[in-house]
N, C-alpha and C. Protein backbone atom coordinates (compact mmCIF):
# COMPACT_ATOMS: atom_id res chain seq x y z
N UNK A 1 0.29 37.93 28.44
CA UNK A 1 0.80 37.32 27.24
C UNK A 1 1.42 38.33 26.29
N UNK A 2 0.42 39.70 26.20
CA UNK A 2 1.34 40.49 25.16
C UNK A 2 2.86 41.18 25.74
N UNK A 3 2.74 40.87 26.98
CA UNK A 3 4.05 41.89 27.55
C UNK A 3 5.29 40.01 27.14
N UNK A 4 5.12 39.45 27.58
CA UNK A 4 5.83 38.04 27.45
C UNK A 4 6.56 38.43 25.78
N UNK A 5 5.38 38.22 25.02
CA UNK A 5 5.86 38.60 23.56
C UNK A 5 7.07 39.39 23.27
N UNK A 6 6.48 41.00 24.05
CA UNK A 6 7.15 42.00 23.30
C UNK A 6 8.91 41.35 23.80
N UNK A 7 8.41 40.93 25.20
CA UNK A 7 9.93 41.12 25.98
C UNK A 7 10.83 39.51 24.73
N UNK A 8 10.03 38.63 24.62
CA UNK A 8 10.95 37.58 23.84
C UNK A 8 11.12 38.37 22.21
N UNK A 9 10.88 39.06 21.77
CA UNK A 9 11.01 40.07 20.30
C UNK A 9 11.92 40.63 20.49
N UNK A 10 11.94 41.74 21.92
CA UNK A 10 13.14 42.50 22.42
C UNK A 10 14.40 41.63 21.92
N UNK A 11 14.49 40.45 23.17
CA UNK A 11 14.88 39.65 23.41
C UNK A 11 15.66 39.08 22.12
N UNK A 12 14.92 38.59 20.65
CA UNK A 12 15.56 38.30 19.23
C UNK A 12 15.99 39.36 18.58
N UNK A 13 15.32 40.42 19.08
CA UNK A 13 15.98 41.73 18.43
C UNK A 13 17.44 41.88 18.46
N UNK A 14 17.89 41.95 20.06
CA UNK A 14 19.03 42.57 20.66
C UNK A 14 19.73 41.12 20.32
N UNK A 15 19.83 40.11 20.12
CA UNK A 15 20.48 39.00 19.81
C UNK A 15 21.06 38.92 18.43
N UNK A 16 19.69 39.25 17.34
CA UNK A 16 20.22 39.20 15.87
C UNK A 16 21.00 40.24 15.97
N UNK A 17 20.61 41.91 16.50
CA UNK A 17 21.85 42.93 16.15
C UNK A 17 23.26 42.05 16.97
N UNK A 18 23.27 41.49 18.10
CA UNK A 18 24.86 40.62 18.54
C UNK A 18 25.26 40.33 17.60
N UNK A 19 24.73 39.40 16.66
CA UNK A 19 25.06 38.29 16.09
C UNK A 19 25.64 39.48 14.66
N UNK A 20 24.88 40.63 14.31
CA UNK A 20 25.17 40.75 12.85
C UNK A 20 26.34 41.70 13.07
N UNK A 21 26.67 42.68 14.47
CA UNK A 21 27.47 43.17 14.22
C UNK A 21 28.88 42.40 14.62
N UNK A 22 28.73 41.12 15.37
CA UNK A 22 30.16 40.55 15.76
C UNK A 22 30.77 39.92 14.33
N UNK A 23 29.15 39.31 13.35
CA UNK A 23 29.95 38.82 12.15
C UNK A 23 30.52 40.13 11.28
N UNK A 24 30.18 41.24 11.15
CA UNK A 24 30.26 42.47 10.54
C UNK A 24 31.87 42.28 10.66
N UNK A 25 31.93 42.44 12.39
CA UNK A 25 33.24 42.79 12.95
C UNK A 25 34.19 41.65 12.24
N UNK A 26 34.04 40.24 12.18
CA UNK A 26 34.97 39.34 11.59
C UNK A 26 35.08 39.58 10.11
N UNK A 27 34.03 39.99 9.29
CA UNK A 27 34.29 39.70 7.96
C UNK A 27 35.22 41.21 8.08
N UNK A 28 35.02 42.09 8.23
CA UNK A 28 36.17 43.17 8.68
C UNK A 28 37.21 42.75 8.83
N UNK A 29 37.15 42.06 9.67
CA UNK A 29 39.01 41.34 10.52
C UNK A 29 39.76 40.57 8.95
N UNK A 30 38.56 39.68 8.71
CA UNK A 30 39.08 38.84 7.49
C UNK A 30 39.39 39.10 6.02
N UNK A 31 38.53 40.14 5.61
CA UNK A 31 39.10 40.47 4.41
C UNK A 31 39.80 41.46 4.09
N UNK A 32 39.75 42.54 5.25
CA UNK A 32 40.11 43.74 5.38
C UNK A 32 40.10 44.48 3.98
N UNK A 33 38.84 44.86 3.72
CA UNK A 33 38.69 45.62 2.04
C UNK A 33 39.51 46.85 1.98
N UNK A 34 39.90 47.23 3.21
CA UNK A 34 40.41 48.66 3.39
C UNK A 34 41.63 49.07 2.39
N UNK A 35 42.14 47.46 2.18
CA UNK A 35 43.51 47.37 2.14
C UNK A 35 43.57 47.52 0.12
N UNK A 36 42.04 46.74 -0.12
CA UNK A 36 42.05 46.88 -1.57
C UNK A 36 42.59 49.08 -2.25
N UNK A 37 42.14 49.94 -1.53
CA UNK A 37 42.17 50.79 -1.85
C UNK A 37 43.73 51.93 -1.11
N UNK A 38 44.47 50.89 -0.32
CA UNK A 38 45.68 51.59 0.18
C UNK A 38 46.80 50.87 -0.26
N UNK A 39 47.80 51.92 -0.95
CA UNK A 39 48.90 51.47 -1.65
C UNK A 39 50.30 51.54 -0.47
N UNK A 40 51.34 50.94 -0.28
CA UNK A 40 52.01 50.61 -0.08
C UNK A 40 53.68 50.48 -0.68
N UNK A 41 54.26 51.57 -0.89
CA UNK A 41 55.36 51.59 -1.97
C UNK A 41 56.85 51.33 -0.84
N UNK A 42 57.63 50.66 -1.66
CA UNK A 42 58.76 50.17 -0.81
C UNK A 42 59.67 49.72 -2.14
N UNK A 43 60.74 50.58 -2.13
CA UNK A 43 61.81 50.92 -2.92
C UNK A 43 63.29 50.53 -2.35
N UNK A 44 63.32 49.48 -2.78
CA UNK A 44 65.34 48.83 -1.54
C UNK A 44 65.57 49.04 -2.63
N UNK A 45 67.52 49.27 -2.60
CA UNK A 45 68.23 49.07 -3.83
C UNK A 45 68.61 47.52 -3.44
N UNK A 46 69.14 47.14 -4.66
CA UNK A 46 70.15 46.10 -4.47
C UNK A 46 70.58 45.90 -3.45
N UNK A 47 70.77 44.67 -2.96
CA UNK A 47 71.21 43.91 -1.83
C UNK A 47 73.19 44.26 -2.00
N UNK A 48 73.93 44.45 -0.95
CA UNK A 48 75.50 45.19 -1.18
C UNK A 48 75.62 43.90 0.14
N UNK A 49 76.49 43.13 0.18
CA UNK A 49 77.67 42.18 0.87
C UNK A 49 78.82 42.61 1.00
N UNK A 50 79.08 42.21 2.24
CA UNK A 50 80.08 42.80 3.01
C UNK A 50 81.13 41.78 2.96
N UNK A 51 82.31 42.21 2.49
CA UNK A 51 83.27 40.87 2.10
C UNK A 51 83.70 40.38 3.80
N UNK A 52 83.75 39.77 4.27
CA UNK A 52 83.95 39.22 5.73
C UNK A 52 85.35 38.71 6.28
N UNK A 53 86.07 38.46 5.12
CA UNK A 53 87.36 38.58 5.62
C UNK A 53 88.17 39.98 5.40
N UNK A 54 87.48 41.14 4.90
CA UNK A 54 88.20 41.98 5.41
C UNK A 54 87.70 42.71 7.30
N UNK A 55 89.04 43.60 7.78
CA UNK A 55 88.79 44.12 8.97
C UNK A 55 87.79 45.13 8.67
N UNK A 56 86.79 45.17 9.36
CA UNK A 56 86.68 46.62 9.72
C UNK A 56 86.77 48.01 9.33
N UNK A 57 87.94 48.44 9.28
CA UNK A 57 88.30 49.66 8.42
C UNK A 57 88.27 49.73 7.27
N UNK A 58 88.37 48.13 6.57
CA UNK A 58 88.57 48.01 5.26
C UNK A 58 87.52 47.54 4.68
N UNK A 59 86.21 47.94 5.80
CA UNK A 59 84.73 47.18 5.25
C UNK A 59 84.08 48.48 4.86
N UNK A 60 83.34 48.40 3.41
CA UNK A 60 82.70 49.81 3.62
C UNK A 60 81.83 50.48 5.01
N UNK A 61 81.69 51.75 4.69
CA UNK A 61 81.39 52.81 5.66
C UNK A 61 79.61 52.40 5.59
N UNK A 62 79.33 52.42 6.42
CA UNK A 62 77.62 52.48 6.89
C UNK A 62 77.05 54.19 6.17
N UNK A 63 77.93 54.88 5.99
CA UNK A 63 77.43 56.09 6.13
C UNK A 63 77.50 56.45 4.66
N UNK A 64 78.12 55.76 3.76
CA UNK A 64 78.37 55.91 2.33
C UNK A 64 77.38 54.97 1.63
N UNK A 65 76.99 55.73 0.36
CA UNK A 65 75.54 55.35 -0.08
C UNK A 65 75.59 54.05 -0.84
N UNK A 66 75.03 53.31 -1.01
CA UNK A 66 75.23 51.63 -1.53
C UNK A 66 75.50 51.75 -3.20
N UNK A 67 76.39 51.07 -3.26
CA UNK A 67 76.12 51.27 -5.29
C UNK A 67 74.94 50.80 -5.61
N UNK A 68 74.62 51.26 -7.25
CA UNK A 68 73.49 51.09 -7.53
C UNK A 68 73.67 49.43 -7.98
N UNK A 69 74.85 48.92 -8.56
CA UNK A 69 74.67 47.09 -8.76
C UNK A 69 75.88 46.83 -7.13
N UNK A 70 75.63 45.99 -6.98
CA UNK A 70 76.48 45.32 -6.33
C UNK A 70 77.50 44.57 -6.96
N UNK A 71 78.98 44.88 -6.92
CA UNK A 71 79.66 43.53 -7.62
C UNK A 71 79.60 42.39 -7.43
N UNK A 72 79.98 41.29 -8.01
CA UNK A 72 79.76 40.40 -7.49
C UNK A 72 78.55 39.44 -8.09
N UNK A 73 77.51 40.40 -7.53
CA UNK A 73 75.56 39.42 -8.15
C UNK A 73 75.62 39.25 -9.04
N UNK A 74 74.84 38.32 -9.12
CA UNK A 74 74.79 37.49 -10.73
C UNK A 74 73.02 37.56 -11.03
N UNK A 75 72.69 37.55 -11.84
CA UNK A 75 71.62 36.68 -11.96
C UNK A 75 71.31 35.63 -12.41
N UNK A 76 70.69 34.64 -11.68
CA UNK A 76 70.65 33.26 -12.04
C UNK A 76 68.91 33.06 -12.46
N UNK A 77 68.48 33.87 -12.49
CA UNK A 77 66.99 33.44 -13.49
C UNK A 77 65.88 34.83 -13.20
N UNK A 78 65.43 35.01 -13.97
CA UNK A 78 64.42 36.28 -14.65
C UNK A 78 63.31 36.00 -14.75
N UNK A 79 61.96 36.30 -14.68
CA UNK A 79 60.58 36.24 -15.27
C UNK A 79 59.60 37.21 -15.21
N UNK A 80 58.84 37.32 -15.86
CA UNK A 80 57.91 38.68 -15.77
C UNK A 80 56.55 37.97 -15.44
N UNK A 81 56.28 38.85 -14.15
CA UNK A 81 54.72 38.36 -13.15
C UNK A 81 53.44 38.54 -13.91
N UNK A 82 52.73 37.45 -14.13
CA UNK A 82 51.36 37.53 -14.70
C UNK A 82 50.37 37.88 -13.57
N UNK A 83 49.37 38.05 -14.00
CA UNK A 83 48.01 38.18 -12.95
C UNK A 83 47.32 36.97 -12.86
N UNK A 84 47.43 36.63 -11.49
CA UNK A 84 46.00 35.68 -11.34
C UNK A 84 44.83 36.34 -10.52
N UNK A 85 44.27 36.16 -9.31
CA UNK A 85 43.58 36.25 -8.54
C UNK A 85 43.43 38.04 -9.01
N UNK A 86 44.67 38.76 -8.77
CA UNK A 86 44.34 40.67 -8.91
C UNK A 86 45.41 41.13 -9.81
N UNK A 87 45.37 42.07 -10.74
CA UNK A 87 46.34 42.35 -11.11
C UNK A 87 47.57 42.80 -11.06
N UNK A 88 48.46 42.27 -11.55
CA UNK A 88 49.91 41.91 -11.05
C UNK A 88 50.88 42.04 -12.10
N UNK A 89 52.01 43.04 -11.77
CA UNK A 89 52.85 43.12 -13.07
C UNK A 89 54.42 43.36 -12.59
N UNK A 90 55.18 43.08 -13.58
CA UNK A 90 56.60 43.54 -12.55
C UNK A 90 57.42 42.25 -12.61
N UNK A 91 58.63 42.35 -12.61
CA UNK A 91 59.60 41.39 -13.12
C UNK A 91 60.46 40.82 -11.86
N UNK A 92 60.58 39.49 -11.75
CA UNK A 92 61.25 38.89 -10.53
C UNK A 92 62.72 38.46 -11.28
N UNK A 93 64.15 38.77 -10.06
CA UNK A 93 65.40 38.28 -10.78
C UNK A 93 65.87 37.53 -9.37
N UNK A 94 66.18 35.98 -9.59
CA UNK A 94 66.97 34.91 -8.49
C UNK A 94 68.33 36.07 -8.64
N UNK A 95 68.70 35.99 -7.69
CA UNK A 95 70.39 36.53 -7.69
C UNK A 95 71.01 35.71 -6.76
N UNK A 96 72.19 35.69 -7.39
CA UNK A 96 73.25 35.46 -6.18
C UNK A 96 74.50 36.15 -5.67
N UNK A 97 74.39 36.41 -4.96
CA UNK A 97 75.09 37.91 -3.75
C UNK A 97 76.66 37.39 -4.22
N UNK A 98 77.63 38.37 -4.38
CA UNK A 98 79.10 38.02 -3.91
C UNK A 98 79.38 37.10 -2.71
N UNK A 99 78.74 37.13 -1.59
CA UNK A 99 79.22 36.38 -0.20
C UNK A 99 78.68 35.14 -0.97
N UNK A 100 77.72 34.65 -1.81
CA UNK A 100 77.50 33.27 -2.07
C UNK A 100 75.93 32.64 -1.64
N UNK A 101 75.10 34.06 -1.12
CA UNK A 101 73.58 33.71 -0.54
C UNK A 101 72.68 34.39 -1.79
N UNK A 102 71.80 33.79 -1.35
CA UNK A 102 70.43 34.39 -2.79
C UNK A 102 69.79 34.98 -2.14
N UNK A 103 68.96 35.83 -3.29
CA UNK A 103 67.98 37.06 -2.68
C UNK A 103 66.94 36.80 -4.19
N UNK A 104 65.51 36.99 -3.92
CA UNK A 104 64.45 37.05 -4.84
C UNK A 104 64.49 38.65 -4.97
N UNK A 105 64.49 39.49 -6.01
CA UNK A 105 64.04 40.49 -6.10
C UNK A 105 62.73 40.79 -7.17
N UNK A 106 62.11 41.60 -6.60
CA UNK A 106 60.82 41.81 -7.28
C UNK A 106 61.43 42.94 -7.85
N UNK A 107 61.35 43.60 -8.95
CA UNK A 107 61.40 45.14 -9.35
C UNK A 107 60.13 45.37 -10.40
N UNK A 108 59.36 46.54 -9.77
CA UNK A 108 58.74 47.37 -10.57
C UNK A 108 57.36 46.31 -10.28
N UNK A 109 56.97 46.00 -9.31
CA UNK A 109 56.01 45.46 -8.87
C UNK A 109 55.06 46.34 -9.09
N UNK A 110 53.48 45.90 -9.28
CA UNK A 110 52.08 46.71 -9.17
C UNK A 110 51.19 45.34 -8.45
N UNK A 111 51.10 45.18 -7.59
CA UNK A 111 50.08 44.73 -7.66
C UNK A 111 48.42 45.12 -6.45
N UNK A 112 47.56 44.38 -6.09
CA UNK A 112 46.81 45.08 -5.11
C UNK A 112 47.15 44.46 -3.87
N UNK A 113 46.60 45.42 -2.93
CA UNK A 113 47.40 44.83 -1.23
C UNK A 113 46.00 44.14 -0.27
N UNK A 114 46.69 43.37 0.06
CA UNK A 114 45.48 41.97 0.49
C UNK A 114 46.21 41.57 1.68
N UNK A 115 44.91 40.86 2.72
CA UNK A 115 45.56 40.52 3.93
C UNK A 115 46.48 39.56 3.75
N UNK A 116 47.31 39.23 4.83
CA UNK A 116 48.42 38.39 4.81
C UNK A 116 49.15 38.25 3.44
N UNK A 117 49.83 38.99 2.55
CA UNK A 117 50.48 38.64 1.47
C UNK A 117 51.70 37.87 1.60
N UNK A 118 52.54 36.56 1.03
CA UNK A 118 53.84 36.55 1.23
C UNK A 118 54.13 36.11 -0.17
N UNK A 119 55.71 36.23 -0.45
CA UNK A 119 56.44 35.99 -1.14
C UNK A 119 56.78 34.36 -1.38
N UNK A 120 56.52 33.05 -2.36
CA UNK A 120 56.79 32.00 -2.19
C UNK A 120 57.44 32.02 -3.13
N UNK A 121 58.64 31.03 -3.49
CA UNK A 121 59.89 30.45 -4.21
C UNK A 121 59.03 29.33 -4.44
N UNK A 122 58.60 28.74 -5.36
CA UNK A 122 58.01 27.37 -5.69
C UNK A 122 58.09 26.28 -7.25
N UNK A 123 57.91 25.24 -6.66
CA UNK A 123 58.51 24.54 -7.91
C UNK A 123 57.21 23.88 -8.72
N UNK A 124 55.98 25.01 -8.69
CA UNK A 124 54.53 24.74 -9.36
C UNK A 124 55.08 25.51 -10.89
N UNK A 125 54.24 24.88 -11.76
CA UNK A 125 54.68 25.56 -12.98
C UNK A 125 53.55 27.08 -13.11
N UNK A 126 53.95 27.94 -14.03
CA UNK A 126 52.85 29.09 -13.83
C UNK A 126 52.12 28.86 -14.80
N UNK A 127 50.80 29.01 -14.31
CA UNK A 127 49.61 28.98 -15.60
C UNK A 127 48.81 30.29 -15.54
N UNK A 128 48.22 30.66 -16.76
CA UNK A 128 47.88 31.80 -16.97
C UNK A 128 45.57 31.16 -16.38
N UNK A 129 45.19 32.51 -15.79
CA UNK A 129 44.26 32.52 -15.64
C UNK A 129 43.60 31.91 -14.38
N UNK A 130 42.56 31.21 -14.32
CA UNK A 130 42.04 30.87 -13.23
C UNK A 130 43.06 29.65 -12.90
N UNK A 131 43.27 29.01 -13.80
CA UNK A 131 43.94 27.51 -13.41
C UNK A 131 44.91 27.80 -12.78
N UNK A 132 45.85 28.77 -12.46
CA UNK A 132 46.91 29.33 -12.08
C UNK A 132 46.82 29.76 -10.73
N UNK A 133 45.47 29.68 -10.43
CA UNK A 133 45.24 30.27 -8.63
C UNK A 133 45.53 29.77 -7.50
N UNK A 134 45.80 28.11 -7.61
CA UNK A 134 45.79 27.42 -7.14
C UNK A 134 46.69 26.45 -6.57
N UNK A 135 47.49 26.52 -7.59
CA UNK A 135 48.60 25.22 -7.64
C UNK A 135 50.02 25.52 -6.99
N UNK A 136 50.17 27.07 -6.05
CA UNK A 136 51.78 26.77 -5.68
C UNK A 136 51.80 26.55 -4.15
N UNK A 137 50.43 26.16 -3.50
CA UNK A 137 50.70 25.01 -2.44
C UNK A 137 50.88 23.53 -2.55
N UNK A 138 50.56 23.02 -4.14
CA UNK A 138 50.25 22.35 -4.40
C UNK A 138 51.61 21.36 -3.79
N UNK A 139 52.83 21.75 -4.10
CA UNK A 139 54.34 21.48 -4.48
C UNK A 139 55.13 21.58 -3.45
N UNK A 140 56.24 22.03 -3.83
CA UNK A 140 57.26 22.49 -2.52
C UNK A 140 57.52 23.79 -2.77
N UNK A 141 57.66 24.44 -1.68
CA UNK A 141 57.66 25.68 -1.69
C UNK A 141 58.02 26.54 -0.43
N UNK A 142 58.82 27.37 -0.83
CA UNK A 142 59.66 28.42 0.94
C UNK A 142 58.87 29.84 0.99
N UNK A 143 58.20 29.84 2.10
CA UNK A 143 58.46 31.67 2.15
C UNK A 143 59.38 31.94 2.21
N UNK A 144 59.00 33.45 1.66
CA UNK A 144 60.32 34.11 1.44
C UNK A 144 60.28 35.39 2.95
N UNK A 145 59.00 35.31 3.31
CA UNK A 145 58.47 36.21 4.44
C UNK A 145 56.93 37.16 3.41
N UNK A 146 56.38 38.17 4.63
CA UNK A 146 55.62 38.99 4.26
C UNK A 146 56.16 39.97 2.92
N UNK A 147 54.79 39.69 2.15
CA UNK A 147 55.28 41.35 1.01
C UNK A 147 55.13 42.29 1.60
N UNK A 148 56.34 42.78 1.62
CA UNK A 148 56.73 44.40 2.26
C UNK A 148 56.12 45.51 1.57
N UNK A 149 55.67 45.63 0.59
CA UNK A 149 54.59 46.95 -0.59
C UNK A 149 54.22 46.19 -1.30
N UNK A 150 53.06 46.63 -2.00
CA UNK A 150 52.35 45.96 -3.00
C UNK A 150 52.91 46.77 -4.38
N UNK A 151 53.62 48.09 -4.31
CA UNK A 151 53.98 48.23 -5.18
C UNK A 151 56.07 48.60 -4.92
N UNK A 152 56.57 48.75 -6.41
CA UNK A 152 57.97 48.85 -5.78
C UNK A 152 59.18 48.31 -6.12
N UNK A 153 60.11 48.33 -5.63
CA UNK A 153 61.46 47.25 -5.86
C UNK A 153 61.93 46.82 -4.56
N UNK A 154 61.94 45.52 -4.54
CA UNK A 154 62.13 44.36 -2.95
C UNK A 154 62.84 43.42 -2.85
N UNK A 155 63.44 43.62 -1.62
CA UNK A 155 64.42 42.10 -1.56
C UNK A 155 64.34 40.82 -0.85
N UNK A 156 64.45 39.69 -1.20
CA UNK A 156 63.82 38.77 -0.09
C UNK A 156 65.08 37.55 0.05
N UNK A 157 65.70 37.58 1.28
CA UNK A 157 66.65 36.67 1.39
C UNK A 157 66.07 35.34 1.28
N UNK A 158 66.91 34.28 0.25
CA UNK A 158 66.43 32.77 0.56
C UNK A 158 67.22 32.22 2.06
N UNK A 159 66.03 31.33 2.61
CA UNK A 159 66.79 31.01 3.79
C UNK A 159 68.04 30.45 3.40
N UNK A 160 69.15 29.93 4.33
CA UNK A 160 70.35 29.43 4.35
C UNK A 160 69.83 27.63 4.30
N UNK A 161 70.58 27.40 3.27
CA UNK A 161 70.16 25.80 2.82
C UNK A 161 69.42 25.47 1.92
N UNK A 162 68.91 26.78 1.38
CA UNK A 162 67.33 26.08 0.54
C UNK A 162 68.32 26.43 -1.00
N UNK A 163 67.85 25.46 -1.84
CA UNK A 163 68.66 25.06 -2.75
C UNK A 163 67.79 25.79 -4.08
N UNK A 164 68.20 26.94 -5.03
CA UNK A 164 67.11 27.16 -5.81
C UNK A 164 67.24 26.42 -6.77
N UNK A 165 67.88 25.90 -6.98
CA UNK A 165 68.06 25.42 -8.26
C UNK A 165 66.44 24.50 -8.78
N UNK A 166 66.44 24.07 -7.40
CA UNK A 166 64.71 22.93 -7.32
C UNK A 166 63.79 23.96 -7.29
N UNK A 167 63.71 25.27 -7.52
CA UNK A 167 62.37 26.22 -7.41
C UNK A 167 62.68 26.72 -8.81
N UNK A 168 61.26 26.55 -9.54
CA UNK A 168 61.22 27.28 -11.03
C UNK A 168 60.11 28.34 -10.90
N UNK A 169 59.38 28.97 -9.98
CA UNK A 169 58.58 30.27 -10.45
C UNK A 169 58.83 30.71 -8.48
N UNK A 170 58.37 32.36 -8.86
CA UNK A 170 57.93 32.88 -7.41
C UNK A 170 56.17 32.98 -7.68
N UNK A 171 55.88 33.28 -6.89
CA UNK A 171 53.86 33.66 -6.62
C UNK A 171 53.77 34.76 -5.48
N UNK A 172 53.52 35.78 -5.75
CA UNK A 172 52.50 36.61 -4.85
C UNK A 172 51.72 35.95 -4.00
N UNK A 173 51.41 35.30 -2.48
CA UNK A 173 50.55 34.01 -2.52
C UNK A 173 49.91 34.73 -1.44
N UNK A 174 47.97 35.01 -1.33
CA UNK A 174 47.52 35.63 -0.39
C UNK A 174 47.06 34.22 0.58
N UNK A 175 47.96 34.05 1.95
CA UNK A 175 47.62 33.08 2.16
C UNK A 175 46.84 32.94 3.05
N UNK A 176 45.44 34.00 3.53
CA UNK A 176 44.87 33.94 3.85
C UNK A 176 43.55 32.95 3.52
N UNK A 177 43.78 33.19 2.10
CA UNK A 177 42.83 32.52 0.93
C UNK A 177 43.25 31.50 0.20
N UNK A 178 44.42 31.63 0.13
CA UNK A 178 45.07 30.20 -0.66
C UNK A 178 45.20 31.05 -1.88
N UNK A 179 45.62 31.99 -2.33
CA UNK A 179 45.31 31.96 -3.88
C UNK A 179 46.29 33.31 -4.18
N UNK A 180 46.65 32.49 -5.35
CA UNK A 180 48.03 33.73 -5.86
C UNK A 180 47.18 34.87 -6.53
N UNK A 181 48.18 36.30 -6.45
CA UNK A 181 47.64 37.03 -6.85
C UNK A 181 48.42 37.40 -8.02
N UNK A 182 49.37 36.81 -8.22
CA UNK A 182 50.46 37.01 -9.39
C UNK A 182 51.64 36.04 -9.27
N UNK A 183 52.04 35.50 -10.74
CA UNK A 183 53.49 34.65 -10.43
C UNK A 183 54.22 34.94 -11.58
N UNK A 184 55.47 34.65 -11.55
CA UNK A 184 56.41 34.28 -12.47
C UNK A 184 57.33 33.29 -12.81
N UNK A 185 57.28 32.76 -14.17
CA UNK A 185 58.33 31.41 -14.53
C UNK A 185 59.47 32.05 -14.17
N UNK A 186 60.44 31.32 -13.58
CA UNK A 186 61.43 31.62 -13.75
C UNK A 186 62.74 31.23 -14.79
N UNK A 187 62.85 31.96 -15.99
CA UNK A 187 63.81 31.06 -16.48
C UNK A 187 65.54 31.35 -16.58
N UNK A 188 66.16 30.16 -16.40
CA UNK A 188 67.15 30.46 -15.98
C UNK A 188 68.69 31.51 -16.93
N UNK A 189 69.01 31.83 -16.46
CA UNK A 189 69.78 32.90 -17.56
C UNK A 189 71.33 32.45 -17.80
């Protein structure tokens, strides 16, 4: 009887360590804390369009450095990013390119780097604080793709077709969790 024991103890022993290091291993996978303490900087200039009816020769050089504005862009709406979920700062501008396509730019972004981050275009209004964590799945809304740095200046093409005029804020959106980590109204200029 006492050998039966030890061997079924063994037995819960070597099971609970299974059990605590495979969950160890997932909450690892899932929140990845690593990420709270590694920064990420990513600096694009301005988005530069290539006029398409000229040839070739008469298209700028790949090898010559981009102006710092592009002619052409406009900006069609501005807002400065609040914090929800982590802190978040840094000003978003809608543009629209000379060729006639939009780009979201973030400039002078801070915020913290979290699994799965993306960029959403959404037509949730922004609220300050907790109430604000929540609401830009609520609506309609495009990725824009993955955030490329958590800190920085970034460009994010709108797909072809998507109409901004119907999107009034962007969100930082960790969508692992559902929950923004920063947004901005956008208002129009």
């Amino acid at each position: 009887m006492g050998r039966e024991r030890r061997a079924r103890g063994r037995t819960l022993t070597v099971g609970v360590l299974v059990m605590a290091v495979a969950g160890a291993g997932f909450g690892l996978y899932w929140f990845q804390p690593w990420k709270l303490w590694q920064d990420e900087t990513v600096q694009e200039a301005l988005p530069v369009t290539v006029d398409a009816s000229k040839t070739p020769a008469e298209a700028p050089s790949s090898r010559k450095p981009s102006p710092p504005a592009p002619a052409g862009s406009v900006t069609l709406a501005r807002g400065e990013l609040i914090s929800h979920e982590h802190e978040t700062s840094g000003t978003v501008r809608l543009l629209r390119l000379a060729d006639g396509t939009h780009t979201v730019r973030l400039e002078n972004l801070d915020t913290s780097n979290g699994p799965d981050l993306r960029v959403w275009l959404t037509d949730a209004p922004v609220r300050e604080g907790q109430a604000g964590w929540h609401v830009f799945d609520d609506g309609k809304y495009v990725s824009l793709g993955k955030l490329k740095g958590n800190k920085g200046s970034q460009n994010y093409a709108l797909p072809e077709g998507v109409d901004s005029a119907r999107y009034s804020s962007v969100s930082i959106w960790c969508d692992r969790f559902d929950v923004s980590f920063g947004a901005a109204e956008l208002a129009r200029t």
